[in-house]
PDB file of N, CA and C in Angstrom:
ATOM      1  N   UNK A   1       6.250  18.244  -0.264  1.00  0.00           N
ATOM      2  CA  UNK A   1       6.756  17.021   0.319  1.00  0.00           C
ATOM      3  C   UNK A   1       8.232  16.905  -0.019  1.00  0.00           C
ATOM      4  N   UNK A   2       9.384  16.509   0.841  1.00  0.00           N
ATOM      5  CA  UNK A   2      10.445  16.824   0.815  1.00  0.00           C
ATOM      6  C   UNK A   2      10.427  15.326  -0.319  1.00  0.00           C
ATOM      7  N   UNK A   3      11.929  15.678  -0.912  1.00  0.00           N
ATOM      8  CA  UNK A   3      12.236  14.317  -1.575  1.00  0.00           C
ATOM      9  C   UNK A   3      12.945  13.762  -0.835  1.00  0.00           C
ATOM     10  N   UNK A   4      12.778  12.059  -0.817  1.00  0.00           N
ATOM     11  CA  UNK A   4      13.562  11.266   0.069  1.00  0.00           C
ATOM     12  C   UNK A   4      14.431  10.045  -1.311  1.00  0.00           C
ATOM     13  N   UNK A   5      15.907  10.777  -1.292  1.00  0.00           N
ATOM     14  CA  UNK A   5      16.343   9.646  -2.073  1.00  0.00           C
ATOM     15  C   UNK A   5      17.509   8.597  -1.554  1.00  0.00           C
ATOM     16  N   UNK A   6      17.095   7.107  -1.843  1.00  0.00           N
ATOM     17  CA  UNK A   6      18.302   6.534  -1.759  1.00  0.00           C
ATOM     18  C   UNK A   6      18.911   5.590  -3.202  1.00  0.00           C
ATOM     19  N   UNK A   7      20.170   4.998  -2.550  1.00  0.00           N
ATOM     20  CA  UNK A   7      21.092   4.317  -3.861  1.00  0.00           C
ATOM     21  C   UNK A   7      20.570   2.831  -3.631  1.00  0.00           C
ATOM     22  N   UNK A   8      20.170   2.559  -4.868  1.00  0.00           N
ATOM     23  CA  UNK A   8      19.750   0.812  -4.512  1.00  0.00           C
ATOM     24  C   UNK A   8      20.191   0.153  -5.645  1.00  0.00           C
ATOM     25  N   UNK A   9      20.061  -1.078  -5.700  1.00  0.00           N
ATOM     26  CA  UNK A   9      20.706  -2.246  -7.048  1.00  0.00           C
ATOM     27  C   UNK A   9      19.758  -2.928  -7.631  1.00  0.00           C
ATOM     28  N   UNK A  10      19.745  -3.058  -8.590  1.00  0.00           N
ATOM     29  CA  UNK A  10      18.933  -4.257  -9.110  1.00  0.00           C
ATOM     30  C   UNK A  10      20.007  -5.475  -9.146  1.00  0.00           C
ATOM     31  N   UNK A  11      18.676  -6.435  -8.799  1.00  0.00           N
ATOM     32  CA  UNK A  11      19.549  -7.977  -8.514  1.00  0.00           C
ATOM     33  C   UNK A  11      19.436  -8.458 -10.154  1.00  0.00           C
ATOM     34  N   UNK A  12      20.231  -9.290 -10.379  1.00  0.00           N
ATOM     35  CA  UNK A  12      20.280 -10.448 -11.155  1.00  0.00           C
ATOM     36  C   UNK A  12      18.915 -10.588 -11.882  1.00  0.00           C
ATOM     37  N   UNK A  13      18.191 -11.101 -11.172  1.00  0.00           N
ATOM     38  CA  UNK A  13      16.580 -11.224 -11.261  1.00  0.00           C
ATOM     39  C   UNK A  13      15.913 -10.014 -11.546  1.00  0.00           C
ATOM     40  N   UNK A  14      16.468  -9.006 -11.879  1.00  0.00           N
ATOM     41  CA  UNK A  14      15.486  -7.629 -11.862  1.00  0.00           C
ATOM     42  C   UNK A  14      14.822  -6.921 -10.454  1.00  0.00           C
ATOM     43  N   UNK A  15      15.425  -7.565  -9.325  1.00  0.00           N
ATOM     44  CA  UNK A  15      14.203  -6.632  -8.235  1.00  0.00           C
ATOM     45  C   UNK A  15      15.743  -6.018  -7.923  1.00  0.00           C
ATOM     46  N   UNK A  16      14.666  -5.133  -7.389  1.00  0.00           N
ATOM     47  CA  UNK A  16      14.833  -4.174  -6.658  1.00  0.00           C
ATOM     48  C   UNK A  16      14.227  -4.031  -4.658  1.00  0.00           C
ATOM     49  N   UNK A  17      14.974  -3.672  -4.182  1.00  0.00           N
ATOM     50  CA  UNK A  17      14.330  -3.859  -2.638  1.00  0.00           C
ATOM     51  C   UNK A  17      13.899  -2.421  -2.285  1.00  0.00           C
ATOM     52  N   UNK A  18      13.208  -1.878  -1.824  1.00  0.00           N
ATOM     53  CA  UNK A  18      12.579  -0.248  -1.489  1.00  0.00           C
ATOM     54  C   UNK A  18      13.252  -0.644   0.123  1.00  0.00           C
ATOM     55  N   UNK A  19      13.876   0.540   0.312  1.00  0.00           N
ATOM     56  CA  UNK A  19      14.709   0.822   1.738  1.00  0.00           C
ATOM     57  C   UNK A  19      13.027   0.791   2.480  1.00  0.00           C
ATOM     58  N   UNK A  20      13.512   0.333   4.029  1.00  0.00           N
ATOM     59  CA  UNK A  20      12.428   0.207   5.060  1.00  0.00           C
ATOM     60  C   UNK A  20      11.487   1.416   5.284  1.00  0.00           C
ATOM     61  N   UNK A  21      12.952   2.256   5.187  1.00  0.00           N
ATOM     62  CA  UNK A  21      11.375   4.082   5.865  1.00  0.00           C
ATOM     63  C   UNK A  21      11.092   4.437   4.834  1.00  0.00           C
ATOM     64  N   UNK A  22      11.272   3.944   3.338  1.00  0.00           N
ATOM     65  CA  UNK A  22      10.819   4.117   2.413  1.00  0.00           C
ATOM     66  C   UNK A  22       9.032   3.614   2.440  1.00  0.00           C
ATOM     67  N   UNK A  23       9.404   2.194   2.290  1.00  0.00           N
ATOM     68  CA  UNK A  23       7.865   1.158   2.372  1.00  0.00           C
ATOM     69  C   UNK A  23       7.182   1.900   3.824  1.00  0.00           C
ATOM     70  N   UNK A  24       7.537   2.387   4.916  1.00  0.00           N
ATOM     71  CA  UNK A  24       6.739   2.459   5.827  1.00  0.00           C
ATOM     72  C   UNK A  24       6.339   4.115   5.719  1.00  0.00           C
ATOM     73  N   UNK A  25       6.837   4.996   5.116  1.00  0.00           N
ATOM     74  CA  UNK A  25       6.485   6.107   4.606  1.00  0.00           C
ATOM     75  C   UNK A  25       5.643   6.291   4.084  1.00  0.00           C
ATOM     76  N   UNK A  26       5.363   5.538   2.793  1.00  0.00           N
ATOM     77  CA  UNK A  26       4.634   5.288   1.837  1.00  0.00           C
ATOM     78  C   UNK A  26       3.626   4.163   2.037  1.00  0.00           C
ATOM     79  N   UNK A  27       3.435   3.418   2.789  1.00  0.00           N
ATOM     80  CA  UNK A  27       2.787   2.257   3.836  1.00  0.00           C
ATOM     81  C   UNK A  27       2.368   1.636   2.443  1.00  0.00           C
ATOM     82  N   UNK A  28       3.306   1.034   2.126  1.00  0.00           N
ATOM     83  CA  UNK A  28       3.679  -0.401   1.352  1.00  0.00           C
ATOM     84  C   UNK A  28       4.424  -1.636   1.902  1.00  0.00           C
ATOM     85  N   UNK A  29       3.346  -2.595   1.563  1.00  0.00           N
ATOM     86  CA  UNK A  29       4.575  -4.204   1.887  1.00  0.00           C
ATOM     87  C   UNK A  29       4.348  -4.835   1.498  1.00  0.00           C
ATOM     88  N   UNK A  30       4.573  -6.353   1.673  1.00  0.00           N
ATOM     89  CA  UNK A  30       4.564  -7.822   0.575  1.00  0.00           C
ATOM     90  C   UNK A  30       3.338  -7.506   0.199  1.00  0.00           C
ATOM     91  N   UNK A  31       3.292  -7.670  -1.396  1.00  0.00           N
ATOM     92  CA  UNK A  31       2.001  -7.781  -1.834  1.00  0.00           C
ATOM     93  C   UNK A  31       1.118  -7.060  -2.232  1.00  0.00           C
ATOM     94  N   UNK A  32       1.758  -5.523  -1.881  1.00  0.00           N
ATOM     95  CA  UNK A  32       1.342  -4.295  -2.070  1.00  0.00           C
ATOM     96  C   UNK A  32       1.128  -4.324  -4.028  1.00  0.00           C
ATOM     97  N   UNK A  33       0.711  -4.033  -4.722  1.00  0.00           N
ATOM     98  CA  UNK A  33       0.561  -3.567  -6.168  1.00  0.00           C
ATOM     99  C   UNK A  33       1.377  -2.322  -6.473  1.00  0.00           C
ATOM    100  N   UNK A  34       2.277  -1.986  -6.894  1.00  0.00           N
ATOM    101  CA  UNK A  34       3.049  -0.739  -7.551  1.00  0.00           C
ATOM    102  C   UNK A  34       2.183  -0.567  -9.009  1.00  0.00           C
ATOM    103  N   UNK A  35       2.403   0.639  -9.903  1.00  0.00           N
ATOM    104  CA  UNK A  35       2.267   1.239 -11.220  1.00  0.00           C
ATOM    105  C   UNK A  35       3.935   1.664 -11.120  1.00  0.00           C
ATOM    106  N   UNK A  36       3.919   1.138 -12.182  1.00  0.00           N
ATOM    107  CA  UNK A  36       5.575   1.341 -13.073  1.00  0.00           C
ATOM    108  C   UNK A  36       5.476   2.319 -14.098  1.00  0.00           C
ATOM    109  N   UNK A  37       5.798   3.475 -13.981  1.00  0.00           N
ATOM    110  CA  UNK A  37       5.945   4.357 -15.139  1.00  0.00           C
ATOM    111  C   UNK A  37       7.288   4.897 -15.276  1.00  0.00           C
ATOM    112  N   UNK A  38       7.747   4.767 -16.809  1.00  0.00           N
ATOM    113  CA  UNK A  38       9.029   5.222 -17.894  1.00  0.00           C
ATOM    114  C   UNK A  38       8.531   5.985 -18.384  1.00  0.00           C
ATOM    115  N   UNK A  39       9.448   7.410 -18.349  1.00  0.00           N
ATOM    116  CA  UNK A  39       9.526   8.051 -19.230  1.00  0.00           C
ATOM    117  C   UNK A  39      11.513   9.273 -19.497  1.00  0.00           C
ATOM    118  N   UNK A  40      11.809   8.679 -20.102  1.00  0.00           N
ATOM    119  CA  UNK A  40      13.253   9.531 -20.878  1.00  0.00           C
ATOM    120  C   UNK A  40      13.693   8.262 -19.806  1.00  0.00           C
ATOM    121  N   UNK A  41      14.884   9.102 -18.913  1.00  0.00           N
ATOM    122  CA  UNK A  41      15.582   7.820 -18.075  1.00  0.00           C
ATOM    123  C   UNK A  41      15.174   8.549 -16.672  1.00  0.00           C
ATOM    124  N   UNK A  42      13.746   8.199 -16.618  1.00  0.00           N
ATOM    125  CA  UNK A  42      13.211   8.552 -15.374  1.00  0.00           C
ATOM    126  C   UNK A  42      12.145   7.188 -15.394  1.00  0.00           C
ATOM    127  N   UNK A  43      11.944   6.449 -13.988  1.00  0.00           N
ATOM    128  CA  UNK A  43      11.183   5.306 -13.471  1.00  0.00           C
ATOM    129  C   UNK A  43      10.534   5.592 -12.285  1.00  0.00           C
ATOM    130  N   UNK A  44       9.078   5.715 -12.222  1.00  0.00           N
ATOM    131  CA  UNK A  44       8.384   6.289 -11.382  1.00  0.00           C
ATOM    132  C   UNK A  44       7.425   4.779 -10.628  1.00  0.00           C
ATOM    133  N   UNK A  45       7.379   4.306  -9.420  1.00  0.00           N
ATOM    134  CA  UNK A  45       6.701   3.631  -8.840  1.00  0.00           C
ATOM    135  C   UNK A  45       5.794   4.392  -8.031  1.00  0.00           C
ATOM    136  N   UNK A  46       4.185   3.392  -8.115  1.00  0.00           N
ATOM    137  CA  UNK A  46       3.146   4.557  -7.241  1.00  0.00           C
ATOM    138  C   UNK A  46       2.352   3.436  -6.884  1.00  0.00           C
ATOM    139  N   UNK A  47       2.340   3.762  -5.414  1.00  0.00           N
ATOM    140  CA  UNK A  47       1.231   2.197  -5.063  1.00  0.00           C
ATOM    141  C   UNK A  47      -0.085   2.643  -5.669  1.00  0.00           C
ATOM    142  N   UNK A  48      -0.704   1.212  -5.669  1.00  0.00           N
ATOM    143  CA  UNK A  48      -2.308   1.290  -6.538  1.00  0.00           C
ATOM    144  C   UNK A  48      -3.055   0.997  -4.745  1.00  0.00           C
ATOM    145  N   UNK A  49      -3.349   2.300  -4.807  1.00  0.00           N
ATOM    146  CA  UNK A  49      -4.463   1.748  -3.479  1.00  0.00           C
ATOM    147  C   UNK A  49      -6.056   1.220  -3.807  1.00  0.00           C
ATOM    148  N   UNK A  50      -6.716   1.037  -2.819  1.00  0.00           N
ATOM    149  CA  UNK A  50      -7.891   0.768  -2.879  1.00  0.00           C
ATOM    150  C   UNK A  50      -8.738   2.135  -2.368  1.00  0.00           C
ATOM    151  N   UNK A  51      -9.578   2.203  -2.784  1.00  0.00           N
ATOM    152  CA  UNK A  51     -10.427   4.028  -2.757  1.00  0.00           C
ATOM    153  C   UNK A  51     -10.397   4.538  -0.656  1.00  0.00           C
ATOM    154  N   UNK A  52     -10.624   2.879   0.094  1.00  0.00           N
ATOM    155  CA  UNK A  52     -10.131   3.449   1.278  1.00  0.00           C
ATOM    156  C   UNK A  52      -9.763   1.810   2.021  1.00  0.00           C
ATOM    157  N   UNK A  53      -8.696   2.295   3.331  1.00  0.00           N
ATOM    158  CA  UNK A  53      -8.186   0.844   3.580  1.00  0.00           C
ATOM    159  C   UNK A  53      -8.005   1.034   5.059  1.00  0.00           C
ATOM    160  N   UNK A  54      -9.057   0.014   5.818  1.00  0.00           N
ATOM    161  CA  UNK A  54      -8.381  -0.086   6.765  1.00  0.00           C
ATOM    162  C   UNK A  54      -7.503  -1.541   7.460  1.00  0.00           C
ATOM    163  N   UNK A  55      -6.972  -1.203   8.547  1.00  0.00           N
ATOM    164  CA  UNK A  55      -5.492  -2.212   9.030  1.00  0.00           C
ATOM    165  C   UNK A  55      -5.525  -2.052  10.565  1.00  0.00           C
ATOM    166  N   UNK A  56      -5.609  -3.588  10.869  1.00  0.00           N
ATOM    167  CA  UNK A  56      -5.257  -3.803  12.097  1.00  0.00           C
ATOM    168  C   UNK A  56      -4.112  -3.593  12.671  1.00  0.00           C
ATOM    169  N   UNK A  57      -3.788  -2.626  13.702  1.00  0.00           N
ATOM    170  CA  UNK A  57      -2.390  -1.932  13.699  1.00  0.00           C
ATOM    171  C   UNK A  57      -2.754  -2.148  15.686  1.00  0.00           C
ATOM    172  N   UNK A  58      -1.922  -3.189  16.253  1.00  0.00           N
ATOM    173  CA  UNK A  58      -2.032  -3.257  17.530  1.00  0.00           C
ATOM    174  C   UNK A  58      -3.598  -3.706  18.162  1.00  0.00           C
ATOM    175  N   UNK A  59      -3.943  -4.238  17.266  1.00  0.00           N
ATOM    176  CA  UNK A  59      -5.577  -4.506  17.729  1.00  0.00           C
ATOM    177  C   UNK A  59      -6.409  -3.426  17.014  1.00  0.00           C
ATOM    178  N   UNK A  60      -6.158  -2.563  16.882  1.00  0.00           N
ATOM    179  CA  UNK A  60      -7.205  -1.524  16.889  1.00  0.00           C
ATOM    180  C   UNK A  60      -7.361  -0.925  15.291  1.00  0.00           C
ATOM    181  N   UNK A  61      -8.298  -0.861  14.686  1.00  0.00           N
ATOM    182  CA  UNK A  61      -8.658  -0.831  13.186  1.00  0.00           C
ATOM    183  C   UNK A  61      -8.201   0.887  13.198  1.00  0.00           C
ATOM    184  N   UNK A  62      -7.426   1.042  12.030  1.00  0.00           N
ATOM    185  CA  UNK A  62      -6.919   2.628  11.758  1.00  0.00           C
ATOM    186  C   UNK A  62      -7.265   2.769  10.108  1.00  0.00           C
ATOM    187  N   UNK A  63      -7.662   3.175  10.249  1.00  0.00           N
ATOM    188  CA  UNK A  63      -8.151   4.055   8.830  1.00  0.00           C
ATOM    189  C   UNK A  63      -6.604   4.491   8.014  1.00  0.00           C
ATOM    190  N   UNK A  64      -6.824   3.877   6.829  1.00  0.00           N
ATOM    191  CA  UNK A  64      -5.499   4.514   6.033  1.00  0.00           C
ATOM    192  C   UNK A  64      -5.344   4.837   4.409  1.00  0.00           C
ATOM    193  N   UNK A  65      -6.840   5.276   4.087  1.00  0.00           N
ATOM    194  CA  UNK A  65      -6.934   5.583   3.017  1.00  0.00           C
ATOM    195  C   UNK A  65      -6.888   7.321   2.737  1.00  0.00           C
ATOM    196  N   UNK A  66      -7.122   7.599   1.224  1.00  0.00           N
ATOM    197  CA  UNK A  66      -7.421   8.096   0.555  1.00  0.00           C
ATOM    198  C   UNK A  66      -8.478   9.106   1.311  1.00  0.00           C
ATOM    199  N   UNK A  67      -9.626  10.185   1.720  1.00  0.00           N
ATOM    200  CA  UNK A  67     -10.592  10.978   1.536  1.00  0.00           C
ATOM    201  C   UNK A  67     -11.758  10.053   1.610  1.00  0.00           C
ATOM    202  N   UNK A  68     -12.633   9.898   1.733  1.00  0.00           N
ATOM    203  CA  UNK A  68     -13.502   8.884   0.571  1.00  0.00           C
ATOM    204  C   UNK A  68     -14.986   9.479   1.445  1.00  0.00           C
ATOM    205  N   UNK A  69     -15.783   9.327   0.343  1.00  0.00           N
ATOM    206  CA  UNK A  69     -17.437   9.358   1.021  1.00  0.00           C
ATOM    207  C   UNK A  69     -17.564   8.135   1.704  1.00  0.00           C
ATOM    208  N   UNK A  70     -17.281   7.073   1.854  1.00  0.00           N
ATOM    209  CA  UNK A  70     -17.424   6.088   2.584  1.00  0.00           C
ATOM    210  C   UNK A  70     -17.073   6.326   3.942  1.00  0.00           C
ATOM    211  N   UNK A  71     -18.537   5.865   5.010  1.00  0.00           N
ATOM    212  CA  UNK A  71     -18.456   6.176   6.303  1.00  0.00           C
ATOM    213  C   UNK A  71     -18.038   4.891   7.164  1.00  0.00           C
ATOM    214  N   UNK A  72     -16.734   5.236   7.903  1.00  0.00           N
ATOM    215  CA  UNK A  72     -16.157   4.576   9.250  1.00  0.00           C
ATOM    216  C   UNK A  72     -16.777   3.394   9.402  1.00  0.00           C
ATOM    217  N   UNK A  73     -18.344   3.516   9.626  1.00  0.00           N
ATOM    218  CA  UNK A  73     -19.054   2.367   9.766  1.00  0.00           C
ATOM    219  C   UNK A  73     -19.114   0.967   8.491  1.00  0.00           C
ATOM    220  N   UNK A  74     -19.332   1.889   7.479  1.00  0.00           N
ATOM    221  CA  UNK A  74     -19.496   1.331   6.272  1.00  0.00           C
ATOM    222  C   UNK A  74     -18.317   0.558   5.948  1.00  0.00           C
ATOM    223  N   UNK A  75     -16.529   0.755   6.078  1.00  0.00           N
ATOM    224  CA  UNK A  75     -15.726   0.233   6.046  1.00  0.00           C
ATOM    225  C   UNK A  75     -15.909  -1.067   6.910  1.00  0.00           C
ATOM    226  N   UNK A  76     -15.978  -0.575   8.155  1.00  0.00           N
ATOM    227  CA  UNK A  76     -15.640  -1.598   9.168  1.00  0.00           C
ATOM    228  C   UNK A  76     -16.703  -2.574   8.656  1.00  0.00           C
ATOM    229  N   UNK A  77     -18.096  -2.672   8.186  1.00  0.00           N
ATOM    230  CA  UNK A  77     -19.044  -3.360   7.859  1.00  0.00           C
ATOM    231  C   UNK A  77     -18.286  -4.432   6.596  1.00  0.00           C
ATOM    232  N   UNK A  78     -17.954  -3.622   5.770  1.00  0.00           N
ATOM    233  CA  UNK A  78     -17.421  -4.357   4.478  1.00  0.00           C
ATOM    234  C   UNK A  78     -15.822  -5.136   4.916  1.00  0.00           C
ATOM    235  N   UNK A  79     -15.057  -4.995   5.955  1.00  0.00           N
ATOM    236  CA  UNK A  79     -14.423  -5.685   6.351  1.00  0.00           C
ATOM    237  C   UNK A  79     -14.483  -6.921   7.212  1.00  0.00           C
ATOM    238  N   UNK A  80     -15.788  -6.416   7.715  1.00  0.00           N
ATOM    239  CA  UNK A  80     -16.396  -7.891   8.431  1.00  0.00           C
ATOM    240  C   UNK A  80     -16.730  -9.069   7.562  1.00  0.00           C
ATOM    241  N   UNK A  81     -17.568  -8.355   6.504  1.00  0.00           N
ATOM    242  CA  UNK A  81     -17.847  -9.441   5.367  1.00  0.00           C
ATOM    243  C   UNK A  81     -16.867 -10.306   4.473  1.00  0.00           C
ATOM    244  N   UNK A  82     -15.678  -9.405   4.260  1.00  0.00           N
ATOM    245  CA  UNK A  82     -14.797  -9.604   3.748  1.00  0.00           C
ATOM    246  C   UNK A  82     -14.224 -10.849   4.025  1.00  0.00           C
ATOM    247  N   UNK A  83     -13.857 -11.053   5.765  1.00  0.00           N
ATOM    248  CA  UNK A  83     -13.200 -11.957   6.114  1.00  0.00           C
ATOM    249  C   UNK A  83     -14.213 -13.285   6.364  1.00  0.00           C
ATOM    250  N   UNK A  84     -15.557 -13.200   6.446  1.00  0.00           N
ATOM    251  CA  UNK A  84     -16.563 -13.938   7.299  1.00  0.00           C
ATOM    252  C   UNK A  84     -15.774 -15.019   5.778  1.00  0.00           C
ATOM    253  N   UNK A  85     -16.580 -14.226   4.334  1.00  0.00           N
ATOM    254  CA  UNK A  85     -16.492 -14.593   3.086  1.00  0.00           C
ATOM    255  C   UNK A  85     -15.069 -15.658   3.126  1.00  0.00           C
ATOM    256  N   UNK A  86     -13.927 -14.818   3.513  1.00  0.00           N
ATOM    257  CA  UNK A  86     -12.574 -15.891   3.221  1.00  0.00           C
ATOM    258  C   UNK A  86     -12.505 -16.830   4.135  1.00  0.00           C
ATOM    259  N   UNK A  87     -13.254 -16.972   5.555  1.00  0.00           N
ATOM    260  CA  UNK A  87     -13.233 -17.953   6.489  1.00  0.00           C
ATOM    261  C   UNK A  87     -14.294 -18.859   6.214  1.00  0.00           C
ATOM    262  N   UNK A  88     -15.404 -18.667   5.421  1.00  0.00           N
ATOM    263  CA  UNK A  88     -15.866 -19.818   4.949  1.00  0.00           C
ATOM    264  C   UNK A  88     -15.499 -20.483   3.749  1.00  0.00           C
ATOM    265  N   UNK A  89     -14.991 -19.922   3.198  1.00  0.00           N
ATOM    266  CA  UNK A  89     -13.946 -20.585   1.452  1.00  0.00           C
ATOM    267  C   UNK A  89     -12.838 -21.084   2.149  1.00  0.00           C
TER     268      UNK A  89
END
């Protein structure tokens, strides 16, 4: 995998902003979970995924995980529940 580097700042506040084809490379956004690892003067960020994820992308559910023994069906099932669950809370 090629390396993709750019120059960025930390604000005042400590953030940092990840360039756009960065986050969409790596298909991170608001809210996403990072792992922060230090080691010497090296800082390594790694999103924390979920074992598999899917996303409504134009209507249409796309698969964007990980490998997983979990079958197509089985996702889409546990995403139904998911939301039924947050629309009645």
């Amino acid at each position: 995998m090629p390396l993709m580097a750019s120059r960025i700042s930390i604000d005042k506040a400590g953030r940092v902003v990840l360039p756009k084809a960065l986050r969409e490379k790596m298909r991170v956004e608001a809210g996403d979970d990072l792992l922060v690892e230090a080691e010497g003067d090296c800082i390594t960020l790694r999103p924390i995924r979920q074992e598999a994820v899917l996303k409504k992308e134009l209507g249409i559910w796309v698969y964007q995980g990980e490998s997983s023994s979990i079958s197509i069906p089985e996702l889409i099932e546990a995403e139904r529940e998911k939301r039924v669950r947050e629309f009645l809370d």
